[in-house]
PDB file of N, CA and C in Angstrom:
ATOM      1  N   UNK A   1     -17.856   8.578 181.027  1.00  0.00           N
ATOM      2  CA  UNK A   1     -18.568   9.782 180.684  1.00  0.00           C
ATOM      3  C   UNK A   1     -18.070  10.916 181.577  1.00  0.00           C
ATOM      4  N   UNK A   2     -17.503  11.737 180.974  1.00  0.00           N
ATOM      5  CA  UNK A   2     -17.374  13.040 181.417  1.00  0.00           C
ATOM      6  C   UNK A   2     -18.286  14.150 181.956  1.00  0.00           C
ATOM      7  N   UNK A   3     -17.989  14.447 183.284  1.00  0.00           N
ATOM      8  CA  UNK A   3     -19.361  15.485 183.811  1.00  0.00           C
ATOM      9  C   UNK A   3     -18.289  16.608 184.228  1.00  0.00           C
ATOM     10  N   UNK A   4     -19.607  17.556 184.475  1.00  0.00           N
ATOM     11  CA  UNK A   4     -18.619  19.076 184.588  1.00  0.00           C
ATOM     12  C   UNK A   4     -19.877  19.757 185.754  1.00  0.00           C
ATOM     13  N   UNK A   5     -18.836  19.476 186.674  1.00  0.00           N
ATOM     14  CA  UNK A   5     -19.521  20.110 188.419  1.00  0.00           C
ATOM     15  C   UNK A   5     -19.165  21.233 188.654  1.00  0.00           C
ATOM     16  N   UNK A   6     -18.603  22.101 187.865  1.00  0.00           N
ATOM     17  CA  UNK A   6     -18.140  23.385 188.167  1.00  0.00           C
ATOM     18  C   UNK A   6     -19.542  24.126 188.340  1.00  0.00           C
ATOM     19  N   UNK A   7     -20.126  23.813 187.857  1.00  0.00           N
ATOM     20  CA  UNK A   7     -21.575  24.805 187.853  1.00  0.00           C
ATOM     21  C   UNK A   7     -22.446  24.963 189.103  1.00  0.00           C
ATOM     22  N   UNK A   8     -22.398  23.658 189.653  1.00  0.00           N
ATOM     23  CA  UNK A   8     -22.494  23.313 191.055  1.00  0.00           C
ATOM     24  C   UNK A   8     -21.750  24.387 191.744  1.00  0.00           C
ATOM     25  N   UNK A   9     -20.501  24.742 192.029  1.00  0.00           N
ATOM     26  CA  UNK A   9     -19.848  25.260 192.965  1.00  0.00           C
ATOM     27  C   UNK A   9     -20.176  26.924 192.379  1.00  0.00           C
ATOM     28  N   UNK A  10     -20.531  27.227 191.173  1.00  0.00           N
ATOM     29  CA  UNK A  10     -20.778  28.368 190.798  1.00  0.00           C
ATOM     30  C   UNK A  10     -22.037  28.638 191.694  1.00  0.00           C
ATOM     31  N   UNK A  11     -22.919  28.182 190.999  1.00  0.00           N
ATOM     32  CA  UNK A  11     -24.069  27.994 192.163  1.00  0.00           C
ATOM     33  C   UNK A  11     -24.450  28.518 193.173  1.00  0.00           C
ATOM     34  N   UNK A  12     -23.251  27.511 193.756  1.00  0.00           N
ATOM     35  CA  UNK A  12     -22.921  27.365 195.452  1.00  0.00           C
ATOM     36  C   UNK A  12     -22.827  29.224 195.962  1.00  0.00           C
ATOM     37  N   UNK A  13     -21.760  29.763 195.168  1.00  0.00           N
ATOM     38  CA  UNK A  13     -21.364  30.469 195.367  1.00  0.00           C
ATOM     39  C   UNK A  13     -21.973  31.745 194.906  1.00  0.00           C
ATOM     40  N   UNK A  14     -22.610  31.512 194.094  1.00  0.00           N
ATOM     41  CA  UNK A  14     -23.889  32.673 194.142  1.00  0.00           C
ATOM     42  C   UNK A  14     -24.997  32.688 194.926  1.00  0.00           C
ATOM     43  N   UNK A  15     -25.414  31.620 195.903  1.00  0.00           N
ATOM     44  CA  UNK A  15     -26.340  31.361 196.371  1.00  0.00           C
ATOM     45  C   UNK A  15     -25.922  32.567 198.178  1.00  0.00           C
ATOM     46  N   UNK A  16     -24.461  31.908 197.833  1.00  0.00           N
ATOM     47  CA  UNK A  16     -23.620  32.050 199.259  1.00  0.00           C
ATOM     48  C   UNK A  16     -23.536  34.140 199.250  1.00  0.00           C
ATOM     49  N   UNK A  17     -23.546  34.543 198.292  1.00  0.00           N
ATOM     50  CA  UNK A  17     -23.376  35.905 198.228  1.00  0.00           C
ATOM     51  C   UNK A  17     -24.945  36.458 197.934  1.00  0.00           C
ATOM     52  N   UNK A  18     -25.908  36.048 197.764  1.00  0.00           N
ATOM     53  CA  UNK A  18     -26.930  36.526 197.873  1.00  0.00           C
ATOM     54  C   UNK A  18     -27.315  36.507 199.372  1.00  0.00           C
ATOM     55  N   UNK A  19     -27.109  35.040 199.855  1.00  0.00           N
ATOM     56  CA  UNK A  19     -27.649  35.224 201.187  1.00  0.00           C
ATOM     57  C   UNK A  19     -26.677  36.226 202.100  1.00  0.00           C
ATOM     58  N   UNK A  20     -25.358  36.279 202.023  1.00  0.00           N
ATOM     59  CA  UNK A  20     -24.436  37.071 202.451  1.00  0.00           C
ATOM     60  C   UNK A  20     -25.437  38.637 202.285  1.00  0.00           C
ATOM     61  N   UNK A  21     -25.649  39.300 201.130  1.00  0.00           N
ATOM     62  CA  UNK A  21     -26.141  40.844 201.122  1.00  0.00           C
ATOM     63  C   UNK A  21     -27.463  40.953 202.044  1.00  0.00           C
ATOM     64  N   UNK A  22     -28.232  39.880 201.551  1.00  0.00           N
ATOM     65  CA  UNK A  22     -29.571  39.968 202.819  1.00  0.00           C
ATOM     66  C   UNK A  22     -29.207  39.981 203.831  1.00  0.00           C
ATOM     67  N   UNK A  23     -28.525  39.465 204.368  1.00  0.00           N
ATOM     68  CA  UNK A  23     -28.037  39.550 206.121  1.00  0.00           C
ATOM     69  C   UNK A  23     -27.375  40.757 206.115  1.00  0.00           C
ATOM     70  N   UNK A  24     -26.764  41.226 205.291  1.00  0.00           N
ATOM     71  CA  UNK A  24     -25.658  42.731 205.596  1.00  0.00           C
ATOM     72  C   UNK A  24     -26.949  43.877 205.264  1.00  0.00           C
ATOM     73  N   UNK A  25     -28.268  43.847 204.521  1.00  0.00           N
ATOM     74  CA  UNK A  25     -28.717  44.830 204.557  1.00  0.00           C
ATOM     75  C   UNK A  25     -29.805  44.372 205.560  1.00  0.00           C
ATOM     76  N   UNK A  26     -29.996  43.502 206.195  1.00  0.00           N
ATOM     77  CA  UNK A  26     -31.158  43.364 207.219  1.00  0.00           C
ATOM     78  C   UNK A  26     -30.529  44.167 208.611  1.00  0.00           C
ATOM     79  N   UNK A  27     -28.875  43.242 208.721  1.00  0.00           N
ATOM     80  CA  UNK A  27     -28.179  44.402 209.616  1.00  0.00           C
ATOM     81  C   UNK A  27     -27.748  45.993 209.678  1.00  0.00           C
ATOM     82  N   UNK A  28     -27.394  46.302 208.476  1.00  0.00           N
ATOM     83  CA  UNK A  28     -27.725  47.687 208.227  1.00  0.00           C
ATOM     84  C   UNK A  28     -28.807  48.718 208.733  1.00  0.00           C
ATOM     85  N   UNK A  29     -29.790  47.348 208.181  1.00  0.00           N
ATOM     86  CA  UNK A  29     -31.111  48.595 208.316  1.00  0.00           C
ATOM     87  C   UNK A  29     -31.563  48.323 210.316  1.00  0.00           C
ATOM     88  N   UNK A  30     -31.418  47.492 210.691  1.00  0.00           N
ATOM     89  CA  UNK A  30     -32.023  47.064 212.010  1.00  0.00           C
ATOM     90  C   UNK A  30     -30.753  48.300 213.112  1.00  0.00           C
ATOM     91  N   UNK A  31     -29.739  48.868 212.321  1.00  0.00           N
ATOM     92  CA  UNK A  31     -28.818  49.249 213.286  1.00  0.00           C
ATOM     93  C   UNK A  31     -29.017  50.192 213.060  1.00  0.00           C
ATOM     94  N   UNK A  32     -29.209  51.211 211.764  1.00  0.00           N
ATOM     95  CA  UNK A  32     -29.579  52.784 211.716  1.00  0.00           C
ATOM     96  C   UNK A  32     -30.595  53.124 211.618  1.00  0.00           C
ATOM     97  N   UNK A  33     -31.447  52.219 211.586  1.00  0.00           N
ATOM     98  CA  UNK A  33     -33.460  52.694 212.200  1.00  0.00           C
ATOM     99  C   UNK A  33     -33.401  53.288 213.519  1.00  0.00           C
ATOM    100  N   UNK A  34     -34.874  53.656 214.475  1.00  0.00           N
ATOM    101  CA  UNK A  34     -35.024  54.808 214.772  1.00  0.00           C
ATOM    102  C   UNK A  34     -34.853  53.666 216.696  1.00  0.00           C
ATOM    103  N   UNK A  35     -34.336  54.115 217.615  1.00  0.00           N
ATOM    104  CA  UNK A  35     -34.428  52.943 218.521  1.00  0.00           C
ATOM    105  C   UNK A  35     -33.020  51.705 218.103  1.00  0.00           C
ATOM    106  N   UNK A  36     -32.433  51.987 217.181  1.00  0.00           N
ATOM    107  CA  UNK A  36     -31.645  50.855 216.721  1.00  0.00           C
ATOM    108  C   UNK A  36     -30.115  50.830 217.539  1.00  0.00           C
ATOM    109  N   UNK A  37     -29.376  49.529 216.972  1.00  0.00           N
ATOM    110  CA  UNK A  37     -28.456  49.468 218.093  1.00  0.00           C
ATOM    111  C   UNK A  37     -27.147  51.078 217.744  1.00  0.00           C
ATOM    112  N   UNK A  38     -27.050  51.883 216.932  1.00  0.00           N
ATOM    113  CA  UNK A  38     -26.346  52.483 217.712  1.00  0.00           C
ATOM    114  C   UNK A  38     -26.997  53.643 218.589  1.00  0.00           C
ATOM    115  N   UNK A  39     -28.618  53.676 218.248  1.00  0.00           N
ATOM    116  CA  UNK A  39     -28.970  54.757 218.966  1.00  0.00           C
ATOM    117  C   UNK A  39     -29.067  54.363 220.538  1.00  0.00           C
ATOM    118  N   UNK A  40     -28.981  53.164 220.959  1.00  0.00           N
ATOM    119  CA  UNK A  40     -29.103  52.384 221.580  1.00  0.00           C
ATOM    120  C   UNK A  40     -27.887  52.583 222.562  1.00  0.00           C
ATOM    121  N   UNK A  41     -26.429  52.337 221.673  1.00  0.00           N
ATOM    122  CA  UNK A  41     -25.623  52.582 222.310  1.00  0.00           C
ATOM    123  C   UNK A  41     -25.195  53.955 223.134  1.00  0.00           C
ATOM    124  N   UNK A  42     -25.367  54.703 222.229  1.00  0.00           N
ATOM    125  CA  UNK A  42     -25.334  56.558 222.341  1.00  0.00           C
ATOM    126  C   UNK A  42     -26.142  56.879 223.583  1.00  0.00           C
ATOM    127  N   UNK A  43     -27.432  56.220 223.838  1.00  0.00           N
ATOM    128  CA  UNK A  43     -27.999  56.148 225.119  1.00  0.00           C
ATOM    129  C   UNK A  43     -27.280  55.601 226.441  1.00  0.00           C
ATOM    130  N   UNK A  44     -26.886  54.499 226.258  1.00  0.00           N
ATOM    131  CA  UNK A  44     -26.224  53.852 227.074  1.00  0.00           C
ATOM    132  C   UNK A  44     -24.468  54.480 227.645  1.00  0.00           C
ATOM    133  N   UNK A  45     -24.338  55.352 226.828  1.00  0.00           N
ATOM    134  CA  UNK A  45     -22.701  56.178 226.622  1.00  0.00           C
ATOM    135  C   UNK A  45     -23.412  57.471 227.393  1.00  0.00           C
ATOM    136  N   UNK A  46     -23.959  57.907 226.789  1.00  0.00           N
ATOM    137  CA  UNK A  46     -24.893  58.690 227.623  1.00  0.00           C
ATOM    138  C   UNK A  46     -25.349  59.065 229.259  1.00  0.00           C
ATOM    139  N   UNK A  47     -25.685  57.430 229.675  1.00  0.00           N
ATOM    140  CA  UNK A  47     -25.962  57.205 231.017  1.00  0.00           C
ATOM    141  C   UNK A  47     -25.052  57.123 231.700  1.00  0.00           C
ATOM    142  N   UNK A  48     -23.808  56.181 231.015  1.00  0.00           N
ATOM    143  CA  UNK A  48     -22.741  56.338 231.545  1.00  0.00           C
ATOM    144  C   UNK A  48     -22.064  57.562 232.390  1.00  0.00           C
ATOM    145  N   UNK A  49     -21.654  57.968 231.227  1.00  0.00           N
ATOM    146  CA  UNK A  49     -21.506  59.315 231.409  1.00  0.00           C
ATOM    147  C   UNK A  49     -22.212  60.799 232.787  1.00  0.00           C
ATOM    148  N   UNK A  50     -23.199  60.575 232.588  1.00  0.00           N
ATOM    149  CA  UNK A  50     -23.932  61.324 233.594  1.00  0.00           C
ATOM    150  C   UNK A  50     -23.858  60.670 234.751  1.00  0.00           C
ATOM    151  N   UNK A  51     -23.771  58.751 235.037  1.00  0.00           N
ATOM    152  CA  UNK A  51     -23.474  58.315 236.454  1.00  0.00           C
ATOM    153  C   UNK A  51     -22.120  58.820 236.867  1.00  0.00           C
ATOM    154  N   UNK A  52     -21.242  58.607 235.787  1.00  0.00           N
ATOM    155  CA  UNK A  52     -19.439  58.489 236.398  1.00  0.00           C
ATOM    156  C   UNK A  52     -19.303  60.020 236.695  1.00  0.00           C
ATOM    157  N   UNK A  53     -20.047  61.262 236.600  1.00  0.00           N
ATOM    158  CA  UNK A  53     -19.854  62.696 237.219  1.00  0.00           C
ATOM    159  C   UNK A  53     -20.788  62.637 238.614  1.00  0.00           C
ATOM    160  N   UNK A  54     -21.656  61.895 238.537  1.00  0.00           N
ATOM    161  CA  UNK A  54     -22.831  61.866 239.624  1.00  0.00           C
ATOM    162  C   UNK A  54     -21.965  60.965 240.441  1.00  0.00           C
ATOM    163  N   UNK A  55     -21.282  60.032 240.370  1.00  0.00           N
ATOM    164  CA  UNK A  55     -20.144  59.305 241.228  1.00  0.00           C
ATOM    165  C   UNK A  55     -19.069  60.246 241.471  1.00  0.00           C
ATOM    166  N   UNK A  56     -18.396  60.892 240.915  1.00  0.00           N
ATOM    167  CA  UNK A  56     -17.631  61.922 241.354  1.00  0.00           C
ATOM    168  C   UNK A  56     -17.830  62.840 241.912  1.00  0.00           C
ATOM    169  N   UNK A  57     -18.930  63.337 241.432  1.00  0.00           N
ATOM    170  CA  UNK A  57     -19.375  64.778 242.576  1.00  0.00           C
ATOM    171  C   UNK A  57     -19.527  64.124 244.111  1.00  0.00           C
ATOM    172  N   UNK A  58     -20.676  62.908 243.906  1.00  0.00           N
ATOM    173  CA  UNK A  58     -20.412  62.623 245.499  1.00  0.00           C
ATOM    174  C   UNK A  58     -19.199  62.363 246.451  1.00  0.00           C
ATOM    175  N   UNK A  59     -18.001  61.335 245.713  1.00  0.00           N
ATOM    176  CA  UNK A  59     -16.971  61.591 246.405  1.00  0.00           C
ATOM    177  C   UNK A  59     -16.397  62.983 246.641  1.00  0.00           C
ATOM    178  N   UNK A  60     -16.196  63.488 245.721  1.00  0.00           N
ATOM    179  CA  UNK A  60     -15.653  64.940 246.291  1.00  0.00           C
ATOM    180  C   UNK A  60     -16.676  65.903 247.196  1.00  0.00           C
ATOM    181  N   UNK A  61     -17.893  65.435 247.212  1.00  0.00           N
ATOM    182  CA  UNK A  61     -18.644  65.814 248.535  1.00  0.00           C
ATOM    183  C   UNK A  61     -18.030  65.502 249.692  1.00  0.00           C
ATOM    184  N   UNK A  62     -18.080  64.036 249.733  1.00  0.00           N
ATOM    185  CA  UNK A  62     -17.597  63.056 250.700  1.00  0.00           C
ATOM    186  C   UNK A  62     -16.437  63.591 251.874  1.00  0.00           C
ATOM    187  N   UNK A  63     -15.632  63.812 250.412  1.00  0.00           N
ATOM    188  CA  UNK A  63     -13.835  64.455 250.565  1.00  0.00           C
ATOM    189  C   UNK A  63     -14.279  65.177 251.132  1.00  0.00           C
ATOM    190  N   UNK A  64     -14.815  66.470 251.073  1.00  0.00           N
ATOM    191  CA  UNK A  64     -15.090  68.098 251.608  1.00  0.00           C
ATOM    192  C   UNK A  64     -15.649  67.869 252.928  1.00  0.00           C
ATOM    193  N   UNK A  65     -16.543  66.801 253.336  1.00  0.00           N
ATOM    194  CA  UNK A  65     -17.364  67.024 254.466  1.00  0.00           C
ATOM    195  C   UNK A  65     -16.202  66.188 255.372  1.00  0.00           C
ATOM    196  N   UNK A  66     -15.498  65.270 254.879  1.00  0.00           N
ATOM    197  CA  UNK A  66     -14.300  64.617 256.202  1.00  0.00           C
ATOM    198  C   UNK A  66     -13.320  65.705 256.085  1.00  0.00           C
ATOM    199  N   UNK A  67     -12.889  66.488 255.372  1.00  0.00           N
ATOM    200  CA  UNK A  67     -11.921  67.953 255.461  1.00  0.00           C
ATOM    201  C   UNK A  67     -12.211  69.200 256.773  1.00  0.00           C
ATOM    202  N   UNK A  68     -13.997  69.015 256.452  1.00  0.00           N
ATOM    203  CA  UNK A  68     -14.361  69.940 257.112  1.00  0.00           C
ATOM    204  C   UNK A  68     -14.739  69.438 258.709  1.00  0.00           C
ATOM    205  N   UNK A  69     -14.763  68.252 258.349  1.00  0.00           N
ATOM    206  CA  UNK A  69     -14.695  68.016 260.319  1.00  0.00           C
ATOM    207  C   UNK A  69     -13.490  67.312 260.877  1.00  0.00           C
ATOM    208  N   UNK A  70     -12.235  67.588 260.054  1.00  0.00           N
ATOM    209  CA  UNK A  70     -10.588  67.450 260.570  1.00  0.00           C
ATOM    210  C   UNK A  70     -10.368  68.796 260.785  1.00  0.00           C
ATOM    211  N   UNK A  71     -11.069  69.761 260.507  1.00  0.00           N
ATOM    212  CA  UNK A  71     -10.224  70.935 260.372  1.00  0.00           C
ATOM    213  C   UNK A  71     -10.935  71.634 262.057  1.00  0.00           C
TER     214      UNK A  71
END
């Protein structure tokens, strides 16, 4: 007797792309909501940012005040 399993793997494979879009729009939405990871990141780029000048200004403080008591 002849059987036909193709339908099975059809299936398979619709099952596999439904669950595939739920995960791509759960991630979607969890990353451009309000608090989400890129606002998240932009914060963190952010902080960066304002330490690595707040680290520089002090060295070049640093610099200026050993200049000024060689001189």
């Amino acid at each position: 007797m002849k059987t036909n399993e193709s339908g099975i793997t059809l299936l398979s494979l619709v099952i596999t792309v439904i669950v595939l879009a739920i995960l791509a729009s759960v991630l979607v939405n969890l990353s451009l909501q309000d608090n989400g990871t890129i606002d998240v990141m932009k914060q963190a780029q952010n902080k960066f940012s304002d330490q690595k000048n707040y680290t520089e200004n002090r060295i070049q403080d640093m610099n200026n005040g050993w200049a000024n008591l060689l001189d």
